[in-house]
N, C-alpha and C. Protein backbone atom coordinates (compact mmCIF):
# COMPACT_ATOMS: atom_id res chain seq x y z
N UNK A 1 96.29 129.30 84.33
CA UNK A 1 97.59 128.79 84.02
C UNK A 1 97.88 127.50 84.79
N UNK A 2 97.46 127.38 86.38
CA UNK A 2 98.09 126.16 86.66
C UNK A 2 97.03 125.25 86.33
N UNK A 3 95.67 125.36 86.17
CA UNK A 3 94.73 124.09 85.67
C UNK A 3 95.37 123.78 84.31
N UNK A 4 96.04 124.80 83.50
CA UNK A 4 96.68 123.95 82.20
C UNK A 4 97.76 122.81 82.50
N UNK A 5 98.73 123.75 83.75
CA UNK A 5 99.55 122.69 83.57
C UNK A 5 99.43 121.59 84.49
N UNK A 6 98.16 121.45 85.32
CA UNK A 6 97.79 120.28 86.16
C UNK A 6 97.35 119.30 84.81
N UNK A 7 96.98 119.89 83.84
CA UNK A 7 96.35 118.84 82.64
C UNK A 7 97.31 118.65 82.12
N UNK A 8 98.86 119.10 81.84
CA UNK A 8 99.45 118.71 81.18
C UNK A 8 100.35 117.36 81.75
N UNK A 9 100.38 117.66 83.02
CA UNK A 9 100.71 116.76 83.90
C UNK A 9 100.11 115.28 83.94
N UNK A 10 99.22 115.26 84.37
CA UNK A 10 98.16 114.85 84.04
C UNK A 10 98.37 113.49 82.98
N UNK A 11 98.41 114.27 81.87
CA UNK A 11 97.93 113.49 80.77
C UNK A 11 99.45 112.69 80.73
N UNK A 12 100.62 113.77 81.07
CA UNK A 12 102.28 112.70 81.33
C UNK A 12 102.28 111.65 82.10
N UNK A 13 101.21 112.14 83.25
CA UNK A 13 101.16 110.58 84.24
C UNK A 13 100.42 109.72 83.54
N UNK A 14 99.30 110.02 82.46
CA UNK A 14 98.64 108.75 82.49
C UNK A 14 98.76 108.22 81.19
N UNK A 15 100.37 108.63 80.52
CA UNK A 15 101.10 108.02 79.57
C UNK A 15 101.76 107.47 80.06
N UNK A 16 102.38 107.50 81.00
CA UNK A 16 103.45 107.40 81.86
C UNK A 16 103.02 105.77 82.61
N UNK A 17 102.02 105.60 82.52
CA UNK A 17 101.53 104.31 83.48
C UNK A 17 100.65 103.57 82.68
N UNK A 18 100.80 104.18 80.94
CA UNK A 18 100.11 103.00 80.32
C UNK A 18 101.29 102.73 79.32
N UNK A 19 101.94 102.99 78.63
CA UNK A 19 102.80 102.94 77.72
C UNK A 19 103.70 103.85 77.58
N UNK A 20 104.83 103.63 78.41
CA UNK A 20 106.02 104.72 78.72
C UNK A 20 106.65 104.18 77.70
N UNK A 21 107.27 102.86 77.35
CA UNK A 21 108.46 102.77 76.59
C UNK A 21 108.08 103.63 75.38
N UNK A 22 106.98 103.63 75.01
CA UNK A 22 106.52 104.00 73.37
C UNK A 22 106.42 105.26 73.47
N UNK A 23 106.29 105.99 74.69
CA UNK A 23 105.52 107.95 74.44
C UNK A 23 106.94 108.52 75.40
N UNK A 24 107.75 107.94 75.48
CA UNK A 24 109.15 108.50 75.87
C UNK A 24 109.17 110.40 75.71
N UNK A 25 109.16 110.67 74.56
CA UNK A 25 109.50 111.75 74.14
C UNK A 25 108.03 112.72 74.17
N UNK A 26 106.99 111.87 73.92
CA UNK A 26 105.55 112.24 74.30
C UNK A 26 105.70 112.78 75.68
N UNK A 27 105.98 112.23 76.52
CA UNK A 27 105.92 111.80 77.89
C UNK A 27 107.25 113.29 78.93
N UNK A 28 108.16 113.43 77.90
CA UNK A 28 109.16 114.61 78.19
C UNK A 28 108.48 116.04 77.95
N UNK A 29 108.00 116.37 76.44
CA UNK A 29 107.35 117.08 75.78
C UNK A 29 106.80 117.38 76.92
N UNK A 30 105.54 116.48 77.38
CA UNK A 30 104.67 117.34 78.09
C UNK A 30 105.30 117.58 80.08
N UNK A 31 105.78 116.79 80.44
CA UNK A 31 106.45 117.32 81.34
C UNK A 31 107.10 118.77 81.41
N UNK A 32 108.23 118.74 80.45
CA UNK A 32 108.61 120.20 79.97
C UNK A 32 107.72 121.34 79.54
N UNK A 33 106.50 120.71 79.25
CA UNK A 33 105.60 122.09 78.95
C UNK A 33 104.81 122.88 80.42
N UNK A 34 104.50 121.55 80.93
CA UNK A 34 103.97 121.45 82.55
C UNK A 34 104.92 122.31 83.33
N UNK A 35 106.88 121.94 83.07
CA UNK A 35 107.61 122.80 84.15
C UNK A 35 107.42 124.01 83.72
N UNK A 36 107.35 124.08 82.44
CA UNK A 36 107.63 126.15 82.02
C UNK A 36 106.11 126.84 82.87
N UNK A 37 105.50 125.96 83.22
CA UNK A 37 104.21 126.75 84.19
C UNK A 37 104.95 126.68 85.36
N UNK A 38 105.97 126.03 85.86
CA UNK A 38 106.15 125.96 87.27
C UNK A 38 105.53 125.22 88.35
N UNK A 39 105.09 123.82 87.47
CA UNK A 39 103.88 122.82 88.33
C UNK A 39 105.33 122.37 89.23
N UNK A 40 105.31 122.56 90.49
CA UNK A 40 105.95 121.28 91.10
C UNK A 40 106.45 119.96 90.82
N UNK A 41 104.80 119.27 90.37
CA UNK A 41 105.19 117.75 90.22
C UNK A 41 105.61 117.39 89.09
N UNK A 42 105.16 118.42 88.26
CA UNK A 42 106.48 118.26 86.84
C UNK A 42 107.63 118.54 86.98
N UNK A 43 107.80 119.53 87.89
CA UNK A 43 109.48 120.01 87.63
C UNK A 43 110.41 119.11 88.73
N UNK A 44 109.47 118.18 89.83
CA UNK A 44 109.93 117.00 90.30
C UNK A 44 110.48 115.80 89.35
N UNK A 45 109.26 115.31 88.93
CA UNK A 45 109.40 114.05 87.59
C UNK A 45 110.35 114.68 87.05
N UNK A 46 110.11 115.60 86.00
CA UNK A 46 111.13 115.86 85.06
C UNK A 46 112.97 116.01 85.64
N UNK A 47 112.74 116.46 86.60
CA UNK A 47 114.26 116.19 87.60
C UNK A 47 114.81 114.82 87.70
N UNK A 48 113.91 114.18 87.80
CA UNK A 48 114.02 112.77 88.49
C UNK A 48 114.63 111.95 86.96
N UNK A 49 114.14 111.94 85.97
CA UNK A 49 113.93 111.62 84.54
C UNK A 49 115.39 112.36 84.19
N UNK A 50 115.75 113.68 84.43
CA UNK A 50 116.89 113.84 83.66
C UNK A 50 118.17 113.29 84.78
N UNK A 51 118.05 113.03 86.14
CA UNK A 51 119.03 112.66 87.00
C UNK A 51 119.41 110.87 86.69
N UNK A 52 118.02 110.42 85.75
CA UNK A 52 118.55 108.70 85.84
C UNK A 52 118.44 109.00 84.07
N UNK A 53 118.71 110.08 83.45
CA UNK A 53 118.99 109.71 82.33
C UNK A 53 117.72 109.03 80.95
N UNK A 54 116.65 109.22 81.52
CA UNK A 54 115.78 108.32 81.12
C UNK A 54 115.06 109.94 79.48
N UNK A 55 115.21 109.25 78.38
CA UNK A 55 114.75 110.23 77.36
C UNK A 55 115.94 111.20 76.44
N UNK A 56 116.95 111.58 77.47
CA UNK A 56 118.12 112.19 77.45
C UNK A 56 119.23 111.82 78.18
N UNK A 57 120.12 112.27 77.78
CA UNK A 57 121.35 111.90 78.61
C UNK A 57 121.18 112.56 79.91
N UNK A 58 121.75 111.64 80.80
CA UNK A 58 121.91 112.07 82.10
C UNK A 58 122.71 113.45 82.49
N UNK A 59 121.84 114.43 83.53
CA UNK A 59 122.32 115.53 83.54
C UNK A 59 121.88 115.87 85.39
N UNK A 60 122.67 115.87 86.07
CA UNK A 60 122.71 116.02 86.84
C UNK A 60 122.35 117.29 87.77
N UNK A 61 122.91 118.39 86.09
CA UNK A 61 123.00 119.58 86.72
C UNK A 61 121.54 120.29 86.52
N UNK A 62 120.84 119.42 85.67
CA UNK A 62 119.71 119.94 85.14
C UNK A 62 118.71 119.46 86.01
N UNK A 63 118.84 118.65 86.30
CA UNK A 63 118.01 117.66 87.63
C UNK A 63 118.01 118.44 89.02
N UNK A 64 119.25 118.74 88.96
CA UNK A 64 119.35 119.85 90.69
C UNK A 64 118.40 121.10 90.40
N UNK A 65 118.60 121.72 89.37
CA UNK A 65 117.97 122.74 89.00
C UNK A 65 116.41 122.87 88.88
N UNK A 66 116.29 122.08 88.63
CA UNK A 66 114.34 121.64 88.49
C UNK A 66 113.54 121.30 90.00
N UNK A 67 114.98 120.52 90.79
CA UNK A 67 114.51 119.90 91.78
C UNK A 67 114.26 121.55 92.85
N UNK A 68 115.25 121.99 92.53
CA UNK A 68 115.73 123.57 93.29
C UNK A 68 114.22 124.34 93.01
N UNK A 69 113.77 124.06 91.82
CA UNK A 69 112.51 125.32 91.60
C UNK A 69 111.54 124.31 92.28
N UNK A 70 111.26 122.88 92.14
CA UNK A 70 109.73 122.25 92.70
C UNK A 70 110.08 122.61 94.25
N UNK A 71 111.44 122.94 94.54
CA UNK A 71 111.61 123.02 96.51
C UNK A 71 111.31 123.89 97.04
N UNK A 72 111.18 125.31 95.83
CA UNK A 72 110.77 126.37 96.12
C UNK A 72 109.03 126.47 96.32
N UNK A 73 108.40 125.72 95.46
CA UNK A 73 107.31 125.64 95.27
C UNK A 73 106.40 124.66 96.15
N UNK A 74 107.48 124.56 97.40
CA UNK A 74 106.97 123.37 98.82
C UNK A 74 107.16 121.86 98.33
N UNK A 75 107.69 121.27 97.54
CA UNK A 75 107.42 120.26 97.03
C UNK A 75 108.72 119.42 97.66
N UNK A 76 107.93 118.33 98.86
CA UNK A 76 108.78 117.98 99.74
C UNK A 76 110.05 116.96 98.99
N UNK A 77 109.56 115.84 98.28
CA UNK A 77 110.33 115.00 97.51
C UNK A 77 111.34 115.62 96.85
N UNK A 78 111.28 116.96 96.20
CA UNK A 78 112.01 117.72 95.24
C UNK A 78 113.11 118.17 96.19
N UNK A 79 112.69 118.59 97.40
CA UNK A 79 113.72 118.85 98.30
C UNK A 79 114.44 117.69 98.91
N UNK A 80 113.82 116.86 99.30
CA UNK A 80 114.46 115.60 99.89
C UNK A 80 115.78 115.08 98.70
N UNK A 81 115.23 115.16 97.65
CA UNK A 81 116.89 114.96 96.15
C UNK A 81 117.47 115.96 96.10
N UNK A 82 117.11 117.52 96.43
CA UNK A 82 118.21 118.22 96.57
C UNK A 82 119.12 118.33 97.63
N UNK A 83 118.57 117.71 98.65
CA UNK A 83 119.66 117.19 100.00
C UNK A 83 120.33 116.39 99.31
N UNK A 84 120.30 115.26 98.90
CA UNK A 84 121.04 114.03 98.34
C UNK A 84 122.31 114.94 97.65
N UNK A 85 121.43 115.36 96.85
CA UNK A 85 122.10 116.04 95.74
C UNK A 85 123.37 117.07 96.33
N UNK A 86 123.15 117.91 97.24
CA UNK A 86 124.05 118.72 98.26
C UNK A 86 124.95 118.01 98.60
N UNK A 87 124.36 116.92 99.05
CA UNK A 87 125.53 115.99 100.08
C UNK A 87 126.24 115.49 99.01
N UNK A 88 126.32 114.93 98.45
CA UNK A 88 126.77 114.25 97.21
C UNK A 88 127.65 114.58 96.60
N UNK A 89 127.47 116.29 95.91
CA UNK A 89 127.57 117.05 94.83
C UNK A 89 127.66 116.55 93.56
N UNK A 90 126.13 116.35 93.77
CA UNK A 90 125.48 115.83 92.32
C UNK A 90 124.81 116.52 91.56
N UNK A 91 125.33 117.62 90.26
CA UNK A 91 124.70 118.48 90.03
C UNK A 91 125.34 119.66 90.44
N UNK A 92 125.41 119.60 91.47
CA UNK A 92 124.88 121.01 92.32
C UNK A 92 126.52 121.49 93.30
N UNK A 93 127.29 121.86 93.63
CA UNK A 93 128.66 122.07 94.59
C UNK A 93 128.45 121.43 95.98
N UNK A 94 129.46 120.37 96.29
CA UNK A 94 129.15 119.60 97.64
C UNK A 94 128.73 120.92 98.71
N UNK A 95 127.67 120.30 99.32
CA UNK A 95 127.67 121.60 100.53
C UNK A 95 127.18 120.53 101.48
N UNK A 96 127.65 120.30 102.66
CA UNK A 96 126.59 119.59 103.92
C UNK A 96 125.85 120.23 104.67
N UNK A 97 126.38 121.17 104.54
CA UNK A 97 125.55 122.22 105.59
C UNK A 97 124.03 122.33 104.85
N UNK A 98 124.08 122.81 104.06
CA UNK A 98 122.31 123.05 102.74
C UNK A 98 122.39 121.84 102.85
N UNK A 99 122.71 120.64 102.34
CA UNK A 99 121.69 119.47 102.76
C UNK A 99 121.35 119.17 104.40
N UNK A 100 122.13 119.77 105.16
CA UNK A 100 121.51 119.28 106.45
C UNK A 100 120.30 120.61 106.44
N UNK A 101 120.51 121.47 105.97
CA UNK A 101 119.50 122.32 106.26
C UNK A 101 118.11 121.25 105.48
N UNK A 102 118.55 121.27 104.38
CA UNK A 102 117.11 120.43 103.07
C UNK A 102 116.44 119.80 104.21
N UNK A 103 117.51 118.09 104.60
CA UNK A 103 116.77 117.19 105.39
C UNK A 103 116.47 117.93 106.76
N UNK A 104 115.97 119.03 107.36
CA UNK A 104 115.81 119.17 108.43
C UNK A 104 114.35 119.85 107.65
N UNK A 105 114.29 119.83 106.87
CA UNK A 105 112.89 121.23 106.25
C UNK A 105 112.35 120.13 106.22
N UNK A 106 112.71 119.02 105.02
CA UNK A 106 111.85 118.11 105.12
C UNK A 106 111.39 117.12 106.02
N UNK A 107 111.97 116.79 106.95
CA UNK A 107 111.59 116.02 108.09
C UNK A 107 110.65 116.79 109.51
N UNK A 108 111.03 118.21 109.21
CA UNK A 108 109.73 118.88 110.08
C UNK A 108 108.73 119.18 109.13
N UNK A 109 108.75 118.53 107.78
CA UNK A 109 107.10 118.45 106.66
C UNK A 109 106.58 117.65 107.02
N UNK A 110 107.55 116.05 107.57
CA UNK A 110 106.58 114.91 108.17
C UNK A 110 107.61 113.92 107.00
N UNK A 111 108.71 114.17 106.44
CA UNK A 111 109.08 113.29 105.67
C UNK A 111 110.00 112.04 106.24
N UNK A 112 109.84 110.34 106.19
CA UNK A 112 110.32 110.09 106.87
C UNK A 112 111.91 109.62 106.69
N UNK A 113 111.94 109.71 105.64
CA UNK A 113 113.25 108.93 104.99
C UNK A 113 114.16 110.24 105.63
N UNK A 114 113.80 111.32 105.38
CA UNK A 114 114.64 113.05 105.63
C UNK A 114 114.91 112.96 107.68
N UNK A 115 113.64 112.40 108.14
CA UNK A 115 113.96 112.41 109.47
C UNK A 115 115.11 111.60 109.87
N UNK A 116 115.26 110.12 109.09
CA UNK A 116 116.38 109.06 109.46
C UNK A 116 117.71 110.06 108.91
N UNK A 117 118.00 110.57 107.34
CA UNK A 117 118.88 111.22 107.22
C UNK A 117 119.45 112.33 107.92
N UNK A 118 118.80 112.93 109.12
CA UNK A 118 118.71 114.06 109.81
C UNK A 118 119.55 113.52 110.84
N UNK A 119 118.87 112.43 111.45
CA UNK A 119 119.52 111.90 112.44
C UNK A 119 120.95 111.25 112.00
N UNK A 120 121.35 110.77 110.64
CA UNK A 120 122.46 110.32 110.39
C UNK A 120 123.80 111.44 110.17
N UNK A 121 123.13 113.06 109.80
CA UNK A 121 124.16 113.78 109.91
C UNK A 121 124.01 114.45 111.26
N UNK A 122 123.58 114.12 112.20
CA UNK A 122 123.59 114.52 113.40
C UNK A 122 124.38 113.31 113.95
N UNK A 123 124.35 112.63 113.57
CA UNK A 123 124.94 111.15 114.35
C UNK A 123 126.62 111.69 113.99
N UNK A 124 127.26 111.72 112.92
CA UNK A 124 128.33 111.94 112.30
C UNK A 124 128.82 112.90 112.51
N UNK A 125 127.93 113.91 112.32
CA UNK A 125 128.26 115.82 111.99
C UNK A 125 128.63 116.39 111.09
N UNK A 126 127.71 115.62 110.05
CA UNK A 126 127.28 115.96 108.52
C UNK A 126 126.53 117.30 108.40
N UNK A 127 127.39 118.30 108.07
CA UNK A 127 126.82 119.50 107.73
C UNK A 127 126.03 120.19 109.42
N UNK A 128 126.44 119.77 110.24
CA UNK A 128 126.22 120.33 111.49
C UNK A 128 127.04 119.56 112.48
N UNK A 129 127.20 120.27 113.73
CA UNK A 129 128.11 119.24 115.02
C UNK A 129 127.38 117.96 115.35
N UNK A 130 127.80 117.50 115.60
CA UNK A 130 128.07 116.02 116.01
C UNK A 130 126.93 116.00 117.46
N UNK A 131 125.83 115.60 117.44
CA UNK A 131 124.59 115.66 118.76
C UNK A 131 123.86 114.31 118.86
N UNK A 132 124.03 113.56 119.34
CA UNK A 132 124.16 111.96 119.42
C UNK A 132 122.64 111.79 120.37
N UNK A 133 122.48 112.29 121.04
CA UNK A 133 121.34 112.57 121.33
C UNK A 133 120.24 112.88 120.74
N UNK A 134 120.31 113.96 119.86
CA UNK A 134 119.46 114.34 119.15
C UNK A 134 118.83 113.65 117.89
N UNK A 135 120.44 113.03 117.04
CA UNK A 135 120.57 111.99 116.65
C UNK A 135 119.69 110.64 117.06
N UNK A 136 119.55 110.48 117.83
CA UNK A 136 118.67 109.31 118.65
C UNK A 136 117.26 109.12 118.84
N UNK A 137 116.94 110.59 118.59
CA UNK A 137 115.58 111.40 118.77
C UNK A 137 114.92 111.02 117.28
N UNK A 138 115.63 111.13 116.60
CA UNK A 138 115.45 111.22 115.61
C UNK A 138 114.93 109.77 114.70
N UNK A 139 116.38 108.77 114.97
CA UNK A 139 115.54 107.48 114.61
C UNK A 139 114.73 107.47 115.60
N UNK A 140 114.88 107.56 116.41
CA UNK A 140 113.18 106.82 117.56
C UNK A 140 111.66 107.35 116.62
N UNK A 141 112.12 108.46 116.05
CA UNK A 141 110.85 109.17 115.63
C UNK A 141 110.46 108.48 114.44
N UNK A 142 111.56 108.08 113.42
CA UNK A 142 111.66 107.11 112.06
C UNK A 142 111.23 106.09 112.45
N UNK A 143 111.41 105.27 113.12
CA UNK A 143 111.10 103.70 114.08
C UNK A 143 109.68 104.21 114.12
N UNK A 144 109.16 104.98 114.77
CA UNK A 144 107.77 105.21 115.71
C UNK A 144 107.05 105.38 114.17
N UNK A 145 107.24 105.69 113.36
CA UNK A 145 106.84 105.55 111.65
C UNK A 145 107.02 104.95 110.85
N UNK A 146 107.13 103.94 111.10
CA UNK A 146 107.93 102.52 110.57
C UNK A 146 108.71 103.17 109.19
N UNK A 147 110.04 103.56 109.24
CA UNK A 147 111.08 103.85 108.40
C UNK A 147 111.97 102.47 108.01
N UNK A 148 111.68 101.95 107.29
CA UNK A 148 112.40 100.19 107.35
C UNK A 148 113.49 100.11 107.68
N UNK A 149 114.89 101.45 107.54
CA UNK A 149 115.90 101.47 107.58
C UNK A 149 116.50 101.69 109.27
N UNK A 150 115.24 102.42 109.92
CA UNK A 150 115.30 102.80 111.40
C UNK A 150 114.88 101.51 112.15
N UNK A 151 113.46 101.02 111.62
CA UNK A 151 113.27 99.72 112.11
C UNK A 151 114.18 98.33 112.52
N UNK A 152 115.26 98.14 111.48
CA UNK A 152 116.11 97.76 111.62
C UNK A 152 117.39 97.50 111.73
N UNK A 153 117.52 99.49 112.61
CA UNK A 153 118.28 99.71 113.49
C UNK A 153 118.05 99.10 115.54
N UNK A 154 116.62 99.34 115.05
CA UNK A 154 115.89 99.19 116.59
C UNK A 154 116.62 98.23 118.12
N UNK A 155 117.39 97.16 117.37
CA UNK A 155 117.55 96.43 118.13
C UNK A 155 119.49 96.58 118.28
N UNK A 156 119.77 97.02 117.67
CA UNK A 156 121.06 97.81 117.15
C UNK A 156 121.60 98.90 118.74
N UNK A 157 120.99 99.83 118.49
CA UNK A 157 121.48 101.06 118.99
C UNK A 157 120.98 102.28 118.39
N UNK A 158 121.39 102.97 118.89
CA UNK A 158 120.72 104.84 118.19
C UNK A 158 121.41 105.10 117.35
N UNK A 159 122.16 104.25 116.61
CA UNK A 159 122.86 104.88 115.32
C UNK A 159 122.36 104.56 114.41
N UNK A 160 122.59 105.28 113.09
CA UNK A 160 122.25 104.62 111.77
C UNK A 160 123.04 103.14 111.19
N UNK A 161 122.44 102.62 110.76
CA UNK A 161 123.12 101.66 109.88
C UNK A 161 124.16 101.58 108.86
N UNK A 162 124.18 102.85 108.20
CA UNK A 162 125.38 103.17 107.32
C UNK A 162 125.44 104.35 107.60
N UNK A 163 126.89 104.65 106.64
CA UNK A 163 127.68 105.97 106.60
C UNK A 163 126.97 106.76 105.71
N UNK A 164 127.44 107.76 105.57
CA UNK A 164 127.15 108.24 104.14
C UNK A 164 127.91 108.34 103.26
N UNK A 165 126.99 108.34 101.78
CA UNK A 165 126.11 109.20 101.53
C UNK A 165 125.09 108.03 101.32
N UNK A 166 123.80 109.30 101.53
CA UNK A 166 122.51 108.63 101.19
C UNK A 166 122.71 107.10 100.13
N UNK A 167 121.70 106.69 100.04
CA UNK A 167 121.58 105.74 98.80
C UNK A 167 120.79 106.52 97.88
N UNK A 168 120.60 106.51 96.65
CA UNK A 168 119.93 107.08 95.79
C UNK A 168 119.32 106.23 94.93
């Protein structure tokens, strides 16, 4: 079952990077056949695709939902948009707390964009208290990984550069 839907995948990416405008619906089809196996990186893409609207109308709620099953299935990116998505309440009921939980899963995976966001609701006390320290720890660790957004905090201070919410 999952070598089918690694091929179905597969064959979406490599429509996907030769002639997307034209296999649009080609290109959904098999994504959607890929998620009903429960591939991750389909039920990522296909999240991603219904959150910017691309094939179908934009659906936010359908995007959280896909992203929710690839997060289950370890799939760090899928989780890193359902933080967004938490914080936001895009899709999904504002919660900060579950996105500070998301970006803390993903930034002890090694993710780095999730480590800078970690440190920005720690900086604030986005979905946890307010630890300015820890916060600090945090870009240093984004910086030490060249995070472009931490990098050019560096000369700044231990804070983030913006407020929130994320950029998307």
């Amino acid at each position: 079952m999952q070598e089918a839907a690694d091929a179905l995948y597969q064959r979406a990416q490599r429509l996907a990077t030769t002639y997307r405008e034209q296999n649009v619906a080609r290109i959904l089809a098999l994504l959607e056949e890929a998620a009903a196996f429960e591939h991750a990186d389909a039920l990522f893409e296909l999240g991603c695709w219904r959150h910017h609207g691309i094939g179908a109308d934009r659906d936010d709620a359908r995007a959280a939902g896909l992203w929710e099953r690839a997060s289950e299935r370890g799939h760090l990116e899928a989780r890193f948009a359902l933080a967004i998505a938490c914080e936001r309440g895009a899709g999904v009921e504002k919660n900060a707390s579950r996105a500070f939980g998301f970006y803390a899963s993903c930034a002890d995976g090694g993710h780095l964009s999730a480590r800078y966001e970690l440190g920005r609701c720690r900086y604030y006390g986005i979905g946890t208290f307010v630890d300015r320290a820890a916060a600090a720890g945090d870009f240093r660790e984004a910086r030490r990984h060249g995070h472009s957004e931490a990098a050019c905090d560096a000369g700044e201070s231990d804070g983030p550069r913006r407020m929130p919410p994320p950029v998307w």
